[in-house]
N, C-alpha and C. Protein backbone atom coordinates (compact mmCIF):
# COMPACT_ATOMS: atom_id res chain seq x y z
N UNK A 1 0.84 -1.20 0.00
CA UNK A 1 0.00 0.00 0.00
C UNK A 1 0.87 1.25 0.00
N UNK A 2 1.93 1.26 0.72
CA UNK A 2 2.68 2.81 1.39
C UNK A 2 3.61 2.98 -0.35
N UNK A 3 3.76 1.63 -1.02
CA UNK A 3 4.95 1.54 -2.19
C UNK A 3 4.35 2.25 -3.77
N UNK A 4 2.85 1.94 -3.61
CA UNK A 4 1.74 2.28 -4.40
C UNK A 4 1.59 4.18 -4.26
N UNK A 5 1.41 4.07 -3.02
CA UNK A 5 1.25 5.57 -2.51
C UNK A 5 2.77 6.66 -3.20
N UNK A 6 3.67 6.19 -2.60
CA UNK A 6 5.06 6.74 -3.41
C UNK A 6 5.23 6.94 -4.24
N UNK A 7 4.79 5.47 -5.39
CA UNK A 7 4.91 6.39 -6.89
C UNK A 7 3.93 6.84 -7.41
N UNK A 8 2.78 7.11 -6.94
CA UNK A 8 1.56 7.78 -7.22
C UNK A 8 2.42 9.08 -6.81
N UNK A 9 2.70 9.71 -5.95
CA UNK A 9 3.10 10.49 -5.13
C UNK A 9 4.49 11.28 -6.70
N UNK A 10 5.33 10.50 -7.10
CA UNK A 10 6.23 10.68 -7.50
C UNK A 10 5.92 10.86 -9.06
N UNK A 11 5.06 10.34 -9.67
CA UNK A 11 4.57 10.52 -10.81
C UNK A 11 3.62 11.86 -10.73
N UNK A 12 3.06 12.39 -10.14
CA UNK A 12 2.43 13.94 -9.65
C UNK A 12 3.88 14.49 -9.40
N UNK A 13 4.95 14.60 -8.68
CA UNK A 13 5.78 15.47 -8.56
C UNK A 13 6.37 15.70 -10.23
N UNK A 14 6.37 14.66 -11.04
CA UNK A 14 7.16 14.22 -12.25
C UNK A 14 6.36 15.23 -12.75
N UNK A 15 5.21 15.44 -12.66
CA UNK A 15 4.12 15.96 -13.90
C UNK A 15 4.28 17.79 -13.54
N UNK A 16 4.10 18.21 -12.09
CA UNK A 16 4.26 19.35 -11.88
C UNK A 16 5.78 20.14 -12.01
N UNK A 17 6.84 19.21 -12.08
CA UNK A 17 8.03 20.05 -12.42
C UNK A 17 7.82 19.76 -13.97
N UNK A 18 7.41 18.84 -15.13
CA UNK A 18 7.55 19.38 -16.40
C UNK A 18 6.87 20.33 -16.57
N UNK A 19 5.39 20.95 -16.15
CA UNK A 19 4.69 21.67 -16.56
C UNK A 19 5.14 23.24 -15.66
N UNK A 20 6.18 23.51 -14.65
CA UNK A 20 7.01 24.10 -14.05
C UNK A 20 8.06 24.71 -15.05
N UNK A 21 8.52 23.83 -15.95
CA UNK A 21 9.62 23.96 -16.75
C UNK A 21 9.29 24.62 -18.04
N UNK A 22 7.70 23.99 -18.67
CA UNK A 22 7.29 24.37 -19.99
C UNK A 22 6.76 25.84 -19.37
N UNK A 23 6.25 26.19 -18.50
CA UNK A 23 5.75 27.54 -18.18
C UNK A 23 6.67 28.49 -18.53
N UNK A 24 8.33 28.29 -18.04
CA UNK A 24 9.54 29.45 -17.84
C UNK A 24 9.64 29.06 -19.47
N UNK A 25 9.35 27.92 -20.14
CA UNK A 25 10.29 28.04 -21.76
C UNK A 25 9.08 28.59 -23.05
N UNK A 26 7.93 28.64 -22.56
CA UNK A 26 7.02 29.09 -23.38
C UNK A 26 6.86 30.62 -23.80
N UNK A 27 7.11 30.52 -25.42
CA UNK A 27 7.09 32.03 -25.49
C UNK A 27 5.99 31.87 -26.47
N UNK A 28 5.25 32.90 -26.58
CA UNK A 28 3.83 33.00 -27.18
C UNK A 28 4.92 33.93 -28.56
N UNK A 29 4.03 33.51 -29.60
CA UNK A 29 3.92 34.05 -30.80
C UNK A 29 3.46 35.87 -31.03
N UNK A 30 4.00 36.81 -31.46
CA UNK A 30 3.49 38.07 -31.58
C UNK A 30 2.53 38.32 -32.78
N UNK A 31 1.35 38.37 -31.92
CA UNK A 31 0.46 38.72 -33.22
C UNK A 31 0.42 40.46 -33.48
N UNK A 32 0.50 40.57 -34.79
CA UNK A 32 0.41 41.86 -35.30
C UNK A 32 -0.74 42.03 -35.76
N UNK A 33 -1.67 43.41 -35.19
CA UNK A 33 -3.13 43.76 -35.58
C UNK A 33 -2.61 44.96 -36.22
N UNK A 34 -3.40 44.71 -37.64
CA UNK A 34 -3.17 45.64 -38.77
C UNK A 34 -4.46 46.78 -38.98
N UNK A 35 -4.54 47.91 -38.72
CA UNK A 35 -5.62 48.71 -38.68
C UNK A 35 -5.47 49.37 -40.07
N UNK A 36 -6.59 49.72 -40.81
CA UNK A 36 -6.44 50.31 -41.78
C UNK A 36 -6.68 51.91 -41.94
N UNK A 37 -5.84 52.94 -42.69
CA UNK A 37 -5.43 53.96 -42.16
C UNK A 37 -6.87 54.88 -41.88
N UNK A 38 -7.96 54.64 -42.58
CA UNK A 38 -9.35 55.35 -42.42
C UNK A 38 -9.79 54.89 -41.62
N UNK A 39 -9.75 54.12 -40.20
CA UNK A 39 -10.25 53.73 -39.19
C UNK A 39 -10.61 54.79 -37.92
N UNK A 40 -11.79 54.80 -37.33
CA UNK A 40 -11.74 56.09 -36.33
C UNK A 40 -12.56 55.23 -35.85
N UNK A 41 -13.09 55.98 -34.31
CA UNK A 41 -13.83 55.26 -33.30
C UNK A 41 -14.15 56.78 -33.38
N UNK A 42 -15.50 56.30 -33.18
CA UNK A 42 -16.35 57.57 -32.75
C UNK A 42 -17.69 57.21 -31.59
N UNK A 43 -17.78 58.15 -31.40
CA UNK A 43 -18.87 58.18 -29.92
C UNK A 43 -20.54 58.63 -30.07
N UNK A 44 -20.90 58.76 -30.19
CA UNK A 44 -22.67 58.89 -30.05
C UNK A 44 -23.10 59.17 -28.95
N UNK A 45 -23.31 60.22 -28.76
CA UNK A 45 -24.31 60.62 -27.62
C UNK A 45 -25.52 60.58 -27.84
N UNK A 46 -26.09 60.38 -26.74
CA UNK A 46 -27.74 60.10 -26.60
C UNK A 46 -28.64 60.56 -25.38
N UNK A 47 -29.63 60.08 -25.23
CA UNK A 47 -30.19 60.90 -24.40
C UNK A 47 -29.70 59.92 -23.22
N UNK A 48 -29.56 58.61 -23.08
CA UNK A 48 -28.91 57.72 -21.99
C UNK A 48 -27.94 57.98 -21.82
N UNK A 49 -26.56 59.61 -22.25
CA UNK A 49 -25.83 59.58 -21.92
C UNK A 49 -26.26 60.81 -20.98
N UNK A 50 -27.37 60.93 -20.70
CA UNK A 50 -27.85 62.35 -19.70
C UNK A 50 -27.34 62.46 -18.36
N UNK A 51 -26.79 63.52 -17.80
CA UNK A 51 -26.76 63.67 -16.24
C UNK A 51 -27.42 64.35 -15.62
N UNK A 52 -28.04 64.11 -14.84
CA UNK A 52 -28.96 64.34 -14.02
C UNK A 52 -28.47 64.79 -12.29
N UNK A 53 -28.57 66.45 -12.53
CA UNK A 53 -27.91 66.72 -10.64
C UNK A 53 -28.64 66.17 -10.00
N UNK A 54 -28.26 65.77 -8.80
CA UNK A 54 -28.57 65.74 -7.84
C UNK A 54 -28.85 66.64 -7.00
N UNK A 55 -30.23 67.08 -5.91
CA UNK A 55 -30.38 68.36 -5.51
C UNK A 55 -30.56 68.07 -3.66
């Protein structure tokens, strides 16, 4: 039982230091977002953008 327990035990340690190791060696890919030069964000006001004092 205790011999079972150990390498259960040791096969979880095995698994958390590779995935320990791939974390520090993983480098993500750079994605480049290409906007095109007539692009604008614009805003709309409305009447739900109203403020209302408080009195």
């Amino acid at each position: 039982m205790k011999k079972k327990l150990v390498i259960e035990l040791m096969i979880y340690i095995v698994i958390v230091v590779i995935g320990i190791i791939m974390l520090f060696v993983y480098e993500p890919k750079e994605v480049k977002i290409i906007l095109p030069q007539d692009f604008q964000i614009e805003q709309e006001w409305g009447d739900k953008d109203a403020v209302i004092p408080i009195e």
